[in-house]
N, C-alpha and C. Protein backbone atom coordinates (compact mmCIF):
# COMPACT_ATOMS: atom_id res chain seq x y z
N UNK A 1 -25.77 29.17 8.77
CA UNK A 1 -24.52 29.86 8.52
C UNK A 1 -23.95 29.37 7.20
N UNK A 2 -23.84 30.03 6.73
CA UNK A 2 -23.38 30.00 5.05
C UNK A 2 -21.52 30.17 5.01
N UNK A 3 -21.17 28.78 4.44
CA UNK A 3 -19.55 29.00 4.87
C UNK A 3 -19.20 29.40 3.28
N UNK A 4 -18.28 30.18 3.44
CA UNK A 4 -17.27 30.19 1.91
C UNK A 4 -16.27 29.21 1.80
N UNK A 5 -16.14 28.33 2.43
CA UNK A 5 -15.11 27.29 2.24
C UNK A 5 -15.11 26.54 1.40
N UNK A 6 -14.27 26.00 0.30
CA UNK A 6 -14.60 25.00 -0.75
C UNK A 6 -13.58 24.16 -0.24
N UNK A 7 -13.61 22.87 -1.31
CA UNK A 7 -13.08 21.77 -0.85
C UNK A 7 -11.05 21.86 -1.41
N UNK A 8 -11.30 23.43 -2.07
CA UNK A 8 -10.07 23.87 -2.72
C UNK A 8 -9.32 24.34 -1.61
N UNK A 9 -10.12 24.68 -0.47
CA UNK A 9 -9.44 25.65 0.84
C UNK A 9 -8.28 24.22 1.54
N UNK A 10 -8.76 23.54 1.36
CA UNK A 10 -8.08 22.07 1.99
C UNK A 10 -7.05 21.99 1.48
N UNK A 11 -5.81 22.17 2.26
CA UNK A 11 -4.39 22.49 1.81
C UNK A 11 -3.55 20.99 2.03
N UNK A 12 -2.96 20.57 1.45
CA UNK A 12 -1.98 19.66 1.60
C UNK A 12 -0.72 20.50 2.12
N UNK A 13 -0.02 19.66 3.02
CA UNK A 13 1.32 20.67 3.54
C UNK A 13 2.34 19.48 3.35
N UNK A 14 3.21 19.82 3.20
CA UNK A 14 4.54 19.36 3.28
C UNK A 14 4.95 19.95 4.90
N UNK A 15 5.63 18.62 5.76
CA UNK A 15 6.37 19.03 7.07
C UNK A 15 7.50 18.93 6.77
N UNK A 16 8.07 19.37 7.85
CA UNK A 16 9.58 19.08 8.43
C UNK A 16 9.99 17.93 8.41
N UNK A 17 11.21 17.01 7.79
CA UNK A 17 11.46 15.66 7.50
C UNK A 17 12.80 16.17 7.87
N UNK A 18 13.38 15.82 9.24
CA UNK A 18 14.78 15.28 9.67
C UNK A 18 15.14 14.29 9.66
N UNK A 19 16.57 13.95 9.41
CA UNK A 19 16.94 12.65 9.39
C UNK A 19 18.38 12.40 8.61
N UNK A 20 18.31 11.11 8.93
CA UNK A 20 19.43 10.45 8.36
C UNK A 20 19.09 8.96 8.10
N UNK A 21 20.66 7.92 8.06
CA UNK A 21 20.33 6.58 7.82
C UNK A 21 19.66 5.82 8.57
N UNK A 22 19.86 6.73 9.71
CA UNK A 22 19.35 5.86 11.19
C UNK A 22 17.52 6.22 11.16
N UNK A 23 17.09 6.96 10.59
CA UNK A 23 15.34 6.94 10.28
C UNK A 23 15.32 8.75 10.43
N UNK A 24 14.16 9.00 11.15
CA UNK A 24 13.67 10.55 10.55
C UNK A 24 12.72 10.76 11.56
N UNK A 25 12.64 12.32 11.73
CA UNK A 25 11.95 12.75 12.86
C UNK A 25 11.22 13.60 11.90
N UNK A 26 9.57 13.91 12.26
CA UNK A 26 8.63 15.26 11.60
C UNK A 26 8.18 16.01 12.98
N UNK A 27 8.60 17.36 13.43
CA UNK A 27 8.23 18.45 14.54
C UNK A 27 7.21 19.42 13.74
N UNK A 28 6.00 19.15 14.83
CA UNK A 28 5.09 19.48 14.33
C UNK A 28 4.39 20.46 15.64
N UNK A 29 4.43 22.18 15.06
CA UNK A 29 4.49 22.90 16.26
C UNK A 29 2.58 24.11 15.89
N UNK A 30 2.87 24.48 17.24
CA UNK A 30 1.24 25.33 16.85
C UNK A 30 1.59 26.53 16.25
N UNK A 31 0.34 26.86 15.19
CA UNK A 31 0.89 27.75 14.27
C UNK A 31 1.84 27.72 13.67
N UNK A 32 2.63 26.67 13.54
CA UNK A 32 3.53 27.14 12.44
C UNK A 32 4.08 26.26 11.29
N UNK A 33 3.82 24.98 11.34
CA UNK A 33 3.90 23.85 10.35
C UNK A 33 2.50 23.45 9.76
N UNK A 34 1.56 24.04 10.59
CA UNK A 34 -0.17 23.59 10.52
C UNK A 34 -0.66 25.14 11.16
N UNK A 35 -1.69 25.26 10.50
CA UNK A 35 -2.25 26.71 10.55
C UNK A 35 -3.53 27.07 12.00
N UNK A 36 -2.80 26.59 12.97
CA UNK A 36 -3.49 26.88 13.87
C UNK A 36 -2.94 26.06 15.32
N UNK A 37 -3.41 26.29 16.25
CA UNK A 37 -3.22 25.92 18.00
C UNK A 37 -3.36 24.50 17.88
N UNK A 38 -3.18 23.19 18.06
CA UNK A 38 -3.51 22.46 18.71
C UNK A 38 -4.17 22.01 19.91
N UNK A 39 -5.29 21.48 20.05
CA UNK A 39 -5.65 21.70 21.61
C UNK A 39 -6.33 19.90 21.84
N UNK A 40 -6.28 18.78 20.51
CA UNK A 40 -6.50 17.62 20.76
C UNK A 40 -5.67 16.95 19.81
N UNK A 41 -5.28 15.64 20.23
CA UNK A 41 -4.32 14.73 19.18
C UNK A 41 -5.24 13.63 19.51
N UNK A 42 -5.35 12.92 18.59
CA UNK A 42 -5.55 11.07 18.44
C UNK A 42 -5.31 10.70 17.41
N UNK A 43 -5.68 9.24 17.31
CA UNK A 43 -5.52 8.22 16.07
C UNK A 43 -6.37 7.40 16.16
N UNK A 44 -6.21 6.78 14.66
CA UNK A 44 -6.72 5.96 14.50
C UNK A 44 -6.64 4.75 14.07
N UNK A 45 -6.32 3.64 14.08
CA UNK A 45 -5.93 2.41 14.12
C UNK A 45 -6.65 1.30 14.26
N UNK A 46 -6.08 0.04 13.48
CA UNK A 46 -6.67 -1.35 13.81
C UNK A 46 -8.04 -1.24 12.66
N UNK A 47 -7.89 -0.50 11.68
CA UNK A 47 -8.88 -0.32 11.10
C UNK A 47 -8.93 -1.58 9.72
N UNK A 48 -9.66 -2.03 9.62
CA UNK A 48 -9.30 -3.48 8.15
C UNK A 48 -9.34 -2.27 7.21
N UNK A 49 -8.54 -3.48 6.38
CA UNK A 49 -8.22 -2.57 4.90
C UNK A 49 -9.65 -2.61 4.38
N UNK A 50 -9.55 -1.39 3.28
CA UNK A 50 -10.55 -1.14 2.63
C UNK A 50 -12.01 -0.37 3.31
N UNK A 51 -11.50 -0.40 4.78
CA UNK A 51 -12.68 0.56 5.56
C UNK A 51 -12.53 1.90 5.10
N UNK A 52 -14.01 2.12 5.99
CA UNK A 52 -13.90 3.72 5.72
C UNK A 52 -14.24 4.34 7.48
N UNK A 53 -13.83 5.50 7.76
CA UNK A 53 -14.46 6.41 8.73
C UNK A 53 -14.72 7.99 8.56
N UNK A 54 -14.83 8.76 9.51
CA UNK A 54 -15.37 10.00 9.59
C UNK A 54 -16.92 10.16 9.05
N UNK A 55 -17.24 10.87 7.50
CA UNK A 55 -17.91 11.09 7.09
C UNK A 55 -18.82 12.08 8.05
N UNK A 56 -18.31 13.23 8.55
CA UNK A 56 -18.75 14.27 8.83
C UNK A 56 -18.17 15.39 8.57
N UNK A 57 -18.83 16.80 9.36
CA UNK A 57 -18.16 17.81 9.47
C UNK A 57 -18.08 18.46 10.80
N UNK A 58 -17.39 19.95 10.44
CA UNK A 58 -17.66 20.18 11.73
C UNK A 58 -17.81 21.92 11.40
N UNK A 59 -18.22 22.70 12.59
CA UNK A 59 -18.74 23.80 12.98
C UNK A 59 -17.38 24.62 13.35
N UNK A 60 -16.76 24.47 14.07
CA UNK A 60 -15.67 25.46 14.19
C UNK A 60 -13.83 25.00 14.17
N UNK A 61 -14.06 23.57 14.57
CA UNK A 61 -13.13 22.71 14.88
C UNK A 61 -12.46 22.56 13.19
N UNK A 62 -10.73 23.11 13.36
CA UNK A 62 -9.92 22.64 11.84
C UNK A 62 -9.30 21.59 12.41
N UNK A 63 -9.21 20.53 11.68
CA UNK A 63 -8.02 18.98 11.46
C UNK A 63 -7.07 18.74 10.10
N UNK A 64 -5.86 18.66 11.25
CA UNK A 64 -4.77 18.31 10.02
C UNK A 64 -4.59 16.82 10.22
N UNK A 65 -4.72 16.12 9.19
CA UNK A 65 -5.09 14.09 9.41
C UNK A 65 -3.43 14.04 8.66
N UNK A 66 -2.88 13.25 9.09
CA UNK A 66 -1.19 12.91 8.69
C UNK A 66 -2.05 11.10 8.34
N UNK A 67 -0.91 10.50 7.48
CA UNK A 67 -0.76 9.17 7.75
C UNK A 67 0.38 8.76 8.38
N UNK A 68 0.48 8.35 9.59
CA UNK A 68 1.37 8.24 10.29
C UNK A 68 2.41 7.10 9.77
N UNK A 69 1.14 6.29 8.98
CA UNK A 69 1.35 4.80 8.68
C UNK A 69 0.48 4.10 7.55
N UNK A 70 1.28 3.65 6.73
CA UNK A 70 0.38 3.23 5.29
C UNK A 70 -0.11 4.51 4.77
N UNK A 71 -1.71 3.97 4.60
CA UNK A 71 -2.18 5.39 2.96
C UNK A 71 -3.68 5.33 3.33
N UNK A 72 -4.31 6.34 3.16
CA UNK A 72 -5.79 6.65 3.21
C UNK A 72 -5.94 7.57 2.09
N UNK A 73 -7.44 7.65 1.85
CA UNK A 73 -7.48 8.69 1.13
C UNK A 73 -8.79 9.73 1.92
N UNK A 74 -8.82 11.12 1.40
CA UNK A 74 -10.10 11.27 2.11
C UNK A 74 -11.00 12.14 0.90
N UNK A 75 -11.65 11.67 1.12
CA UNK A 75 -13.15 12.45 0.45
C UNK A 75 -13.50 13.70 0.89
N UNK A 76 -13.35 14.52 0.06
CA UNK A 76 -13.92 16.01 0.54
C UNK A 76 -14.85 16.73 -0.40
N UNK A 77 -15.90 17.35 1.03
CA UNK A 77 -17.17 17.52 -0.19
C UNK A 77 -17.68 19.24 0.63
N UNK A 78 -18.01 19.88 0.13
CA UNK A 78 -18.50 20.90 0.42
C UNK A 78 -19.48 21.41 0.22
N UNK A 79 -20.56 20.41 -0.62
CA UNK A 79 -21.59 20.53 -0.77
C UNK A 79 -22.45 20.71 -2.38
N UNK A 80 -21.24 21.95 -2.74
CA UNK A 80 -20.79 21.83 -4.49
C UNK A 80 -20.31 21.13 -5.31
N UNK A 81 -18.88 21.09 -4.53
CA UNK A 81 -17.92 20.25 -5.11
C UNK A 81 -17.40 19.36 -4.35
N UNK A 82 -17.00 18.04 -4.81
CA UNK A 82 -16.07 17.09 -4.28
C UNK A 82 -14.59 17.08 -4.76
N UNK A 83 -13.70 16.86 -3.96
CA UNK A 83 -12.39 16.08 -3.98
C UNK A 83 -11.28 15.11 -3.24
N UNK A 84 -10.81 14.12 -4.11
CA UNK A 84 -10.35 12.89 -3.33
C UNK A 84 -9.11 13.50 -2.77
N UNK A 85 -8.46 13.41 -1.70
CA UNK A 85 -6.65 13.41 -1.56
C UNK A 85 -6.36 12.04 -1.15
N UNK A 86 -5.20 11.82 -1.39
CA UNK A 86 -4.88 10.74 -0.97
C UNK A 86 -3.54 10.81 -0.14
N UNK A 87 -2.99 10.24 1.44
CA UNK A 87 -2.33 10.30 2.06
C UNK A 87 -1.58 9.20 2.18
N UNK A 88 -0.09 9.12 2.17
CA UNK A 88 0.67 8.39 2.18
C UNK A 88 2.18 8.58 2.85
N UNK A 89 2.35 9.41 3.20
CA UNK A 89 3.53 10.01 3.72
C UNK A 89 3.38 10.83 5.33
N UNK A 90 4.39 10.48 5.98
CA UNK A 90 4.32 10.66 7.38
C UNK A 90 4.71 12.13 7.35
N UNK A 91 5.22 12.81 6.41
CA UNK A 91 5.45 14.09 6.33
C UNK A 91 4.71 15.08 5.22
N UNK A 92 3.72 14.59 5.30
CA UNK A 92 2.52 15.49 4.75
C UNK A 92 1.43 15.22 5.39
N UNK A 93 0.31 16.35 5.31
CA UNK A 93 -0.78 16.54 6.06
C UNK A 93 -1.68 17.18 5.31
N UNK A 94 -2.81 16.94 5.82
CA UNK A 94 -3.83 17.41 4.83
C UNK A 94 -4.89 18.06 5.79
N UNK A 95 -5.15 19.97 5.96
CA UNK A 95 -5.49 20.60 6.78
C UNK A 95 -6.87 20.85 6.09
N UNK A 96 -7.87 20.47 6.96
CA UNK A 96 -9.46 20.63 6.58
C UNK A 96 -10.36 21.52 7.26
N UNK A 97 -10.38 22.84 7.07
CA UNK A 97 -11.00 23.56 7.98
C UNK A 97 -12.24 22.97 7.97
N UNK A 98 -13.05 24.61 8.98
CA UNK A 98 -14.49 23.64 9.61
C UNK A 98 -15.49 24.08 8.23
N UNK A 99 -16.75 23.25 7.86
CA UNK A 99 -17.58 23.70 7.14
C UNK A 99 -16.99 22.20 5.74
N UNK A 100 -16.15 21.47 6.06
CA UNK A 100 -15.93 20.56 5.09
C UNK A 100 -16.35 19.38 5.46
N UNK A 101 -17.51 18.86 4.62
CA UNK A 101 -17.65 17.41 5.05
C UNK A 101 -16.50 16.30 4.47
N UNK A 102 -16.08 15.22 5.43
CA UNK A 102 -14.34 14.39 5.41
C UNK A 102 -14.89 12.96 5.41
N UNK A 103 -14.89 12.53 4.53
CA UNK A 103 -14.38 10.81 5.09
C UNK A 103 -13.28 9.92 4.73
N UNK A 104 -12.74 9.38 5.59
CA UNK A 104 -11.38 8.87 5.34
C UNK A 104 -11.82 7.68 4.43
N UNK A 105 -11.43 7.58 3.55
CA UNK A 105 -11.87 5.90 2.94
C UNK A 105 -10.62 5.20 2.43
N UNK A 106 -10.65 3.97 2.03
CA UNK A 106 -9.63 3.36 1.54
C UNK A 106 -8.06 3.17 2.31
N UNK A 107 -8.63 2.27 3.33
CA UNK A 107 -7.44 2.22 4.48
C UNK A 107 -6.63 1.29 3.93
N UNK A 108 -4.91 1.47 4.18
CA UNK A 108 -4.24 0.06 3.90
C UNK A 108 -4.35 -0.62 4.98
N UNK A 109 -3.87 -1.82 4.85
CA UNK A 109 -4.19 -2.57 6.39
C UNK A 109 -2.46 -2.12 6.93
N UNK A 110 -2.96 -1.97 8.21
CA UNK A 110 -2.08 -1.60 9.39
C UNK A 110 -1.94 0.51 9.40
N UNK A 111 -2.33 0.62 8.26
CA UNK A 111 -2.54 2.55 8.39
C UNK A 111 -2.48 2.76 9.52
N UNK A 112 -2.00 4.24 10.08
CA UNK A 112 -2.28 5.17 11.10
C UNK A 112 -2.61 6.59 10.47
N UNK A 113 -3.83 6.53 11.21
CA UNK A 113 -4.15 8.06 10.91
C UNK A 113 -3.99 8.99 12.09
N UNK A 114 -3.07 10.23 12.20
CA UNK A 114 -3.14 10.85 13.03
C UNK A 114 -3.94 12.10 12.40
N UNK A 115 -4.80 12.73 14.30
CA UNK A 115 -5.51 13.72 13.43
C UNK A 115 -5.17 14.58 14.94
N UNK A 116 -4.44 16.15 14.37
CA UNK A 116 -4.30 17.09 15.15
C UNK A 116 -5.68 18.22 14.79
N UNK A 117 -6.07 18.17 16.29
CA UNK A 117 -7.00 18.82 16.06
C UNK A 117 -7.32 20.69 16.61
N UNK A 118 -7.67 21.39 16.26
CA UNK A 118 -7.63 22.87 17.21
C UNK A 118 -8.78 23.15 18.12
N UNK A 119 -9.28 21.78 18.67
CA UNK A 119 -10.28 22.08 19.64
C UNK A 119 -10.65 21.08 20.25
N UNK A 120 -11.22 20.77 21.74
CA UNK A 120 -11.17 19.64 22.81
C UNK A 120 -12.45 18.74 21.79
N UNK A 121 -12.85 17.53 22.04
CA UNK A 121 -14.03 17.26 21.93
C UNK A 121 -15.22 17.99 21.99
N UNK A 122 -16.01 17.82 21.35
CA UNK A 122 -17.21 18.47 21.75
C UNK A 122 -18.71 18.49 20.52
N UNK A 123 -19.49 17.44 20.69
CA UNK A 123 -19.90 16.90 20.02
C UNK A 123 -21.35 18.06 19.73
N UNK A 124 -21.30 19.09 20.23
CA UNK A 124 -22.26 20.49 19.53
C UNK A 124 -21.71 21.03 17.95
N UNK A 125 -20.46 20.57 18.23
CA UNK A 125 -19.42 20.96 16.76
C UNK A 125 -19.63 19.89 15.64
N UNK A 126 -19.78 18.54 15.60
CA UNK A 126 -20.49 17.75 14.99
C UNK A 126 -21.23 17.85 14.30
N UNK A 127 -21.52 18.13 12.77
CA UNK A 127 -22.76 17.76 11.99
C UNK A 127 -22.07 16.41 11.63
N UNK A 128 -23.33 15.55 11.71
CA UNK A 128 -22.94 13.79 11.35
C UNK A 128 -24.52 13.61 10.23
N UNK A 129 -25.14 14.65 10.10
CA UNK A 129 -26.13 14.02 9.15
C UNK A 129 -26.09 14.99 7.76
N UNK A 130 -25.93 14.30 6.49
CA UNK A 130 -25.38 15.08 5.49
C UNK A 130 -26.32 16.36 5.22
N UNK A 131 -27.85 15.85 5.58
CA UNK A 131 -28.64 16.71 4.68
C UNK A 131 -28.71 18.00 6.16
N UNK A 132 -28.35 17.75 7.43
CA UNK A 132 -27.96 18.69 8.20
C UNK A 132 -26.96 19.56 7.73
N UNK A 133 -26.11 19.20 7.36
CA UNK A 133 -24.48 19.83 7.06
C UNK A 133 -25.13 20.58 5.80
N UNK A 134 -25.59 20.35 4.35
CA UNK A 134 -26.13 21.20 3.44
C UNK A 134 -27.21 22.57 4.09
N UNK A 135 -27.71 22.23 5.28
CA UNK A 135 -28.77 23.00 5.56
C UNK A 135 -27.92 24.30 6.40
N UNK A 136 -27.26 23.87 7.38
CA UNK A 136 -26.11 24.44 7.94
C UNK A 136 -25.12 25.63 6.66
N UNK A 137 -24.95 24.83 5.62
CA UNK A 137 -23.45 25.35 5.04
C UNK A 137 -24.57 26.54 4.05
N UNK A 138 -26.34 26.12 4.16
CA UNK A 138 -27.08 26.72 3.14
C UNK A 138 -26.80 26.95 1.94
N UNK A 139 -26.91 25.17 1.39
CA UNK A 139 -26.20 25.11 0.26
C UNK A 139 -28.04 24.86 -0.67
């Protein structure tokens, strides 16, 4: 399956930032702050600085990765082209549809990465081997 997705499709968003002196709330709803349903949340944590994770893609499954906490950056590659983002703010997100290979790299120590996802687990959606993911994207 041949995707048209480039690593340009990967949108940075600005959220909702309420608040005052007393701190700040970000409401983060389906369809409408992030471009699609939610149907899994996690994180990621306890990670030493300077790690890296992900380094896959996926098949149908889109993720919007927030830094909940500290700064990551992520690597995005599509096979053509690469590009870095870098995350630092609890009210931005960075939405990666499917067909993009992601790796989070460059953790601060104590980071949180949250990653809302639009689909349960399901590890058929998984490409984890690069020269799979080129063969897949029929690059």
């Amino acid at each position: 399956m041949k995707s048209n997705i480039t690593v340009f499709d990967c949108s940075v968003l600005h959220l909702p930032k309420i608040g005052n002196r007393s701190g700040h709330i970000t409401p983060i709803h389906n369809n409408q702050e992030i471009p699609f349903a939610i149907k899994r949340v996690f994180y990621l944590y306890d990670i030493p600085g300077g790690e890296s994770r992900g380094a896959h893609a996926h098949k149908e499954c889109h993720q919007f990765l927030v830094a909940a906490s500290g700064s990551f950056e992520i690597l995005l590659d599509d096979g053509r082209s690469k590009r870095l983002v870098h995350l630092n703010r609890p009210y931005m997100g960075l939405h990666i549809p499917p067909g993009i290979w992601a790796s989070e790299i460059n953790f601060s120590s104590g980071s949180i990465c949250l990653v809302l996802a639009s689909h349960t687990y399901n590890e058929t959606d998984y490409l984890r081997n690069y020269e799979e993911f080129l063969k897949y994207n029929s690059i």
